[in-house]
N, C-alpha and C. Protein backbone atom coordinates (compact mmCIF):
# COMPACT_ATOMS: atom_id res chain seq x y z
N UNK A 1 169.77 157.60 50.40
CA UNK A 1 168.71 157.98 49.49
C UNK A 1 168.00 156.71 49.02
N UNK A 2 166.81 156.91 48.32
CA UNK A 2 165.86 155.56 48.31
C UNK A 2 165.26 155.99 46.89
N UNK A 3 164.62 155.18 46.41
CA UNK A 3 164.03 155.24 45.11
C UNK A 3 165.07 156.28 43.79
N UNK A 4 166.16 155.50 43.79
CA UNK A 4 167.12 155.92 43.44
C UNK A 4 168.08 155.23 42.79
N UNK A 5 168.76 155.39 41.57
CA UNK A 5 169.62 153.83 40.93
C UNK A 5 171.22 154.34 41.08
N UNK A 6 171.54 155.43 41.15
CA UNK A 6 173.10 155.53 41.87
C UNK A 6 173.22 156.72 42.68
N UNK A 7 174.40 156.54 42.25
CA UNK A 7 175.02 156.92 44.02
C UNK A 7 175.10 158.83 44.20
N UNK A 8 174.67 159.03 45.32
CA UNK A 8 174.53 160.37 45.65
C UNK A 8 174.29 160.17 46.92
N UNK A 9 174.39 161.32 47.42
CA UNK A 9 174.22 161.96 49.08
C UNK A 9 173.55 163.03 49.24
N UNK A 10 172.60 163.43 50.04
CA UNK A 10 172.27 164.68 50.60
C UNK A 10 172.94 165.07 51.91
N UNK A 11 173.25 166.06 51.43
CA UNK A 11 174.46 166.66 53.21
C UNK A 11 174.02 167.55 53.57
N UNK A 12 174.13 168.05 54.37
CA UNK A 12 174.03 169.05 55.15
C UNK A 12 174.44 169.44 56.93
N UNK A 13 174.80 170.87 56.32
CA UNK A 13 175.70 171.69 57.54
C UNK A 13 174.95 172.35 58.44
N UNK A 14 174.77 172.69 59.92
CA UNK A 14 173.72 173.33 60.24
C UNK A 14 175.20 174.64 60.97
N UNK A 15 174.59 175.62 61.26
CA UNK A 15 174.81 176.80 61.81
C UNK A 15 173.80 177.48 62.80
N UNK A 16 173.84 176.97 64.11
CA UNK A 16 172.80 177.88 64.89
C UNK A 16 171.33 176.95 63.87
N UNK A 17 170.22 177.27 63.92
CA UNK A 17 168.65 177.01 63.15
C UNK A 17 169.07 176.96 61.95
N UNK A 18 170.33 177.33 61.31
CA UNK A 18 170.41 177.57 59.49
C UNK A 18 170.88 176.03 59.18
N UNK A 19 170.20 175.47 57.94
CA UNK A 19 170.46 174.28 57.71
C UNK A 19 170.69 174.53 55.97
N UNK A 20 171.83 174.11 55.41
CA UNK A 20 172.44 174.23 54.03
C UNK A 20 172.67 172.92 53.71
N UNK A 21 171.50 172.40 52.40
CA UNK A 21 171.79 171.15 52.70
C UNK A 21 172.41 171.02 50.77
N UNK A 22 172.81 170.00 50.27
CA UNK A 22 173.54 170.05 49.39
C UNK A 22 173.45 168.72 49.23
N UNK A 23 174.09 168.06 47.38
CA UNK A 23 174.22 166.96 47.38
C UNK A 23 175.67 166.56 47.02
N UNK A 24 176.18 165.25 47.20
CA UNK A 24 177.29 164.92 46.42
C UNK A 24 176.86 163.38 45.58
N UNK A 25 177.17 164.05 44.52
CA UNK A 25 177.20 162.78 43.33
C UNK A 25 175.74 162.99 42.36
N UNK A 26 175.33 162.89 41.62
CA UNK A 26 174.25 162.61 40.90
C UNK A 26 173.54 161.89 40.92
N UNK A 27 172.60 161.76 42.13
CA UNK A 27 171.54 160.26 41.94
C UNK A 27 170.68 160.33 40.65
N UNK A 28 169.89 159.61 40.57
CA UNK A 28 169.01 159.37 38.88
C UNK A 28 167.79 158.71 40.01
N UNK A 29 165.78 158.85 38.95
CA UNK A 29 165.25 157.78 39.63
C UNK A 29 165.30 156.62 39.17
N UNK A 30 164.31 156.06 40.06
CA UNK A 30 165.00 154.17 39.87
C UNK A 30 163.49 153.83 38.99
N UNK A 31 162.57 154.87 38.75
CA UNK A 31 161.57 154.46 38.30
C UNK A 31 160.56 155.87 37.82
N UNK A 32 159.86 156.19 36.43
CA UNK A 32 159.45 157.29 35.86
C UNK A 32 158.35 157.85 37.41
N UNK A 33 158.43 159.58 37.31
CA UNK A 33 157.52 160.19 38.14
C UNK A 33 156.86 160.56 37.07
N UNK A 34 155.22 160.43 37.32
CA UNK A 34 154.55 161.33 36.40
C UNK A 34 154.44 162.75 37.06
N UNK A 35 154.03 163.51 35.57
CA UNK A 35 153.86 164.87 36.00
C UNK A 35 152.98 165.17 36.97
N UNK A 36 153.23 166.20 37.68
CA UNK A 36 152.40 166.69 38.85
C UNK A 36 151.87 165.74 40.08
N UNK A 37 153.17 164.88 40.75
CA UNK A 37 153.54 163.63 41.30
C UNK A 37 154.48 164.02 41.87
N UNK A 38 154.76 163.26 43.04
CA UNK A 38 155.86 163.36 43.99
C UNK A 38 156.05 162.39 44.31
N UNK A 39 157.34 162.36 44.55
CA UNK A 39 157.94 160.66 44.89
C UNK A 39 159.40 160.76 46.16
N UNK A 40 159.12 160.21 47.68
CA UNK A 40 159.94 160.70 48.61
C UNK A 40 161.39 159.67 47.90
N UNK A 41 162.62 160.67 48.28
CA UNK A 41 163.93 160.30 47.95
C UNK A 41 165.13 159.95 49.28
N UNK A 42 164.33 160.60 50.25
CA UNK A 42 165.51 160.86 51.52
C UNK A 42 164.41 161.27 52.19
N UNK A 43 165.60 161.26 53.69
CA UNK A 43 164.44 161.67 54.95
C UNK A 43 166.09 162.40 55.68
N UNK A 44 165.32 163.29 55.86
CA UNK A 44 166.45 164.17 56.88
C UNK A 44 166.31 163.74 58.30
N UNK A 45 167.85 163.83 58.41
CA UNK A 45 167.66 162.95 60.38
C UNK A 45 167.35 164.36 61.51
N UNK A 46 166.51 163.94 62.33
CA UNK A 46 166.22 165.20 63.65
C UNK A 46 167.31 165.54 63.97
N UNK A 47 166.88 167.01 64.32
CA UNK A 47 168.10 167.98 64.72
C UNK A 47 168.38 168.60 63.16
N UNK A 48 168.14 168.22 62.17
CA UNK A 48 168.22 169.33 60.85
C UNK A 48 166.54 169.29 60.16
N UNK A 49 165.82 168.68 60.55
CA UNK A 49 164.33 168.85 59.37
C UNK A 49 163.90 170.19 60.02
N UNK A 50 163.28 170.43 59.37
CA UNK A 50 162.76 171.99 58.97
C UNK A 50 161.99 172.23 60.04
N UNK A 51 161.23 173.79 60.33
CA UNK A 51 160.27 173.66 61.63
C UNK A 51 158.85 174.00 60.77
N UNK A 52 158.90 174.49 59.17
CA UNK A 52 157.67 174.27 58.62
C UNK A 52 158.69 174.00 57.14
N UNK A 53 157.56 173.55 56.79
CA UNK A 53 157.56 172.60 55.62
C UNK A 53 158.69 173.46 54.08
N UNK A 54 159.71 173.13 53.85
CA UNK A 54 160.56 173.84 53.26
C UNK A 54 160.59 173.44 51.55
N UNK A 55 160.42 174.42 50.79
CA UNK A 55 159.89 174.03 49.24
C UNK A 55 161.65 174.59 48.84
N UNK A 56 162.41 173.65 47.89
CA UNK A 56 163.82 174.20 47.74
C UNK A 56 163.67 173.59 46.34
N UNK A 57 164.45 174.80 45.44
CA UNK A 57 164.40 174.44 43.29
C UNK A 57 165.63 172.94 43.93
N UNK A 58 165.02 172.64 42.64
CA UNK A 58 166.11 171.23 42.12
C UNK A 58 166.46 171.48 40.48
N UNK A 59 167.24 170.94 40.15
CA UNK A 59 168.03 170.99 38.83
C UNK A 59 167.69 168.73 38.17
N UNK A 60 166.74 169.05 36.99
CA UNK A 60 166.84 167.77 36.18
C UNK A 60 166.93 167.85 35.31
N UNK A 61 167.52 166.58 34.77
CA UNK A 61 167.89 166.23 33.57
C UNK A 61 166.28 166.58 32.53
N UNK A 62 166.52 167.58 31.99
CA UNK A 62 165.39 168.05 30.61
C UNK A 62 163.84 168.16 30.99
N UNK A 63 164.05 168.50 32.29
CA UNK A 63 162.82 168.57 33.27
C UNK A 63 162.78 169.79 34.24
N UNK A 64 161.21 169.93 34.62
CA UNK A 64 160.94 170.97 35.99
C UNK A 64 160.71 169.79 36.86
N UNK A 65 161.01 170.36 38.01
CA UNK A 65 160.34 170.55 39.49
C UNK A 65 161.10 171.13 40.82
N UNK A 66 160.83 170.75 41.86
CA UNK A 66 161.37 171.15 43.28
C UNK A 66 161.47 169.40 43.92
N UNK A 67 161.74 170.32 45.04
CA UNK A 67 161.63 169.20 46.38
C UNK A 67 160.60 170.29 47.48
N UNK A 68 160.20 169.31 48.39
CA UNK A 68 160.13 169.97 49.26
C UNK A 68 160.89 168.84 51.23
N UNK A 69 160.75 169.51 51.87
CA UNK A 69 161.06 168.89 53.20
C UNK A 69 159.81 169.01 54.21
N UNK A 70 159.54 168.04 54.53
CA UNK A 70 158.47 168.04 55.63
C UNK A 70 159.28 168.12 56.73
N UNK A 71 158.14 168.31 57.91
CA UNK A 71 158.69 168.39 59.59
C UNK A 71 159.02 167.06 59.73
N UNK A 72 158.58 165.97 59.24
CA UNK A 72 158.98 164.84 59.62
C UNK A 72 160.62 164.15 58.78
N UNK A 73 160.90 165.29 57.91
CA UNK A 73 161.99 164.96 57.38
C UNK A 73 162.53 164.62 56.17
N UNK A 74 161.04 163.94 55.56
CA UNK A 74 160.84 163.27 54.10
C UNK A 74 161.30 164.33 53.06
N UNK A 75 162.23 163.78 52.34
CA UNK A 75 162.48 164.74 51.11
C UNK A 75 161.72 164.04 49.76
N UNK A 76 161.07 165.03 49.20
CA UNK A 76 159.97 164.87 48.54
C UNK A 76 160.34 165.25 46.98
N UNK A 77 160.70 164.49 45.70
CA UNK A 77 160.84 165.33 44.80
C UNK A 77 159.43 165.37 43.87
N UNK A 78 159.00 166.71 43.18
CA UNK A 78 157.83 167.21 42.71
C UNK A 78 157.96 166.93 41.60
N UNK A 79 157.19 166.35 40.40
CA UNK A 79 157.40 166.50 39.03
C UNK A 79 156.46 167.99 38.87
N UNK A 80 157.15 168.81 37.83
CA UNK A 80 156.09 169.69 37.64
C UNK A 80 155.04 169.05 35.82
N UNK A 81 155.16 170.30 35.30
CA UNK A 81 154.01 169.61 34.13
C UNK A 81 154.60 168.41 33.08
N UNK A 82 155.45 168.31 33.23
CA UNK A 82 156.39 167.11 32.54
C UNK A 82 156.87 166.08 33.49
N UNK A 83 156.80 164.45 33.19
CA UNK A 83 157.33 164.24 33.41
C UNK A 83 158.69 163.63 34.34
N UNK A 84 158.61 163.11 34.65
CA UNK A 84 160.71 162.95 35.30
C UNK A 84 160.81 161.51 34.89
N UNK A 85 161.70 160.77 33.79
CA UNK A 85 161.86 160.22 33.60
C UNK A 85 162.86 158.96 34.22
N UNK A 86 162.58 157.62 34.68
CA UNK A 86 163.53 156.60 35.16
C UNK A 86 164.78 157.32 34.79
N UNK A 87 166.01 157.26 35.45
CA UNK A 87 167.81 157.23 35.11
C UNK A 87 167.93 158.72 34.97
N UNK A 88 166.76 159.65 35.02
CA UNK A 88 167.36 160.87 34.78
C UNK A 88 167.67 161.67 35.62
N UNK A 89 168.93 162.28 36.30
CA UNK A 89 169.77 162.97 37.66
C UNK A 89 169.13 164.34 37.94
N UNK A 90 169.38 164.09 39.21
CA UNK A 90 168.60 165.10 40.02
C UNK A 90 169.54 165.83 40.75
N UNK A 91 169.52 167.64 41.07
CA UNK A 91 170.29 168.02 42.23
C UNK A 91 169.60 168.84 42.74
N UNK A 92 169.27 168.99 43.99
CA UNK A 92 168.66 169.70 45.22
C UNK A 92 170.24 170.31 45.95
N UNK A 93 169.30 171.75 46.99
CA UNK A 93 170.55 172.72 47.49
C UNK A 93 169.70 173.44 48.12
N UNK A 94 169.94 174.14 49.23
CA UNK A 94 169.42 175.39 49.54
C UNK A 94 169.37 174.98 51.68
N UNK A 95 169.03 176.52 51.74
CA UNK A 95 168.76 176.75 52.94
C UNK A 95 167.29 176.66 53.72
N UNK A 96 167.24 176.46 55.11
CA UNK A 96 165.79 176.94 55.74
C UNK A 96 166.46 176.72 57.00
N UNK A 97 165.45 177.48 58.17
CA UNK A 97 165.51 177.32 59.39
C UNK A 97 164.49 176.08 60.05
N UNK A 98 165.62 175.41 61.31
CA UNK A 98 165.04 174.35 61.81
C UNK A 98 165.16 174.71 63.09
């Protein structure tokens, strides 16, 4: 993971096209997102990125937004109307077909 101040992982399992991707550990950012801003965190390796563009909820610290996944892999986190403050942890999860 990248633009990021500790330690976490994004994983993921594939099944046939089903890709369940998940994190371990709590990363934080390494620097404030403003609201309605996106800032890439990870890039999914070929053979699991998506075959269209995959929008999945995330869980922050006293905040909205998502992620999304491009075809090229980039994991993207969204600030929504607030916000995402430097050091504050992030968790992404979910499924799509690749």
């Amino acid at each position: 993971m990248h633009n990021c101040t500790s330690s976490g992982a994004l994983r993921g399992y594939k099944v046939g096209r089903l890709v369940t991707l998940y994190m371990t550990g709590i990363p934080a950012l390494s620097a404030d997102l403003a609201a309605w801003n996106g800032r890439q965190v990870a890039t999914v390796p070929a053979g699991y990125r998506p075959a269209a563009e995959a929008w999945l909820p995330a869980s922050f610290d006293r905040a909205a937004g998502y992620v999304t996944i491009a075809t090229n892999g980039a994991v993207t986190i969204h600030a929504r109307e607030s916000s995402l403050p430097k050091g504050h942890g992030f968790a992404v999860g979910g499924s799509y077909v690749c």
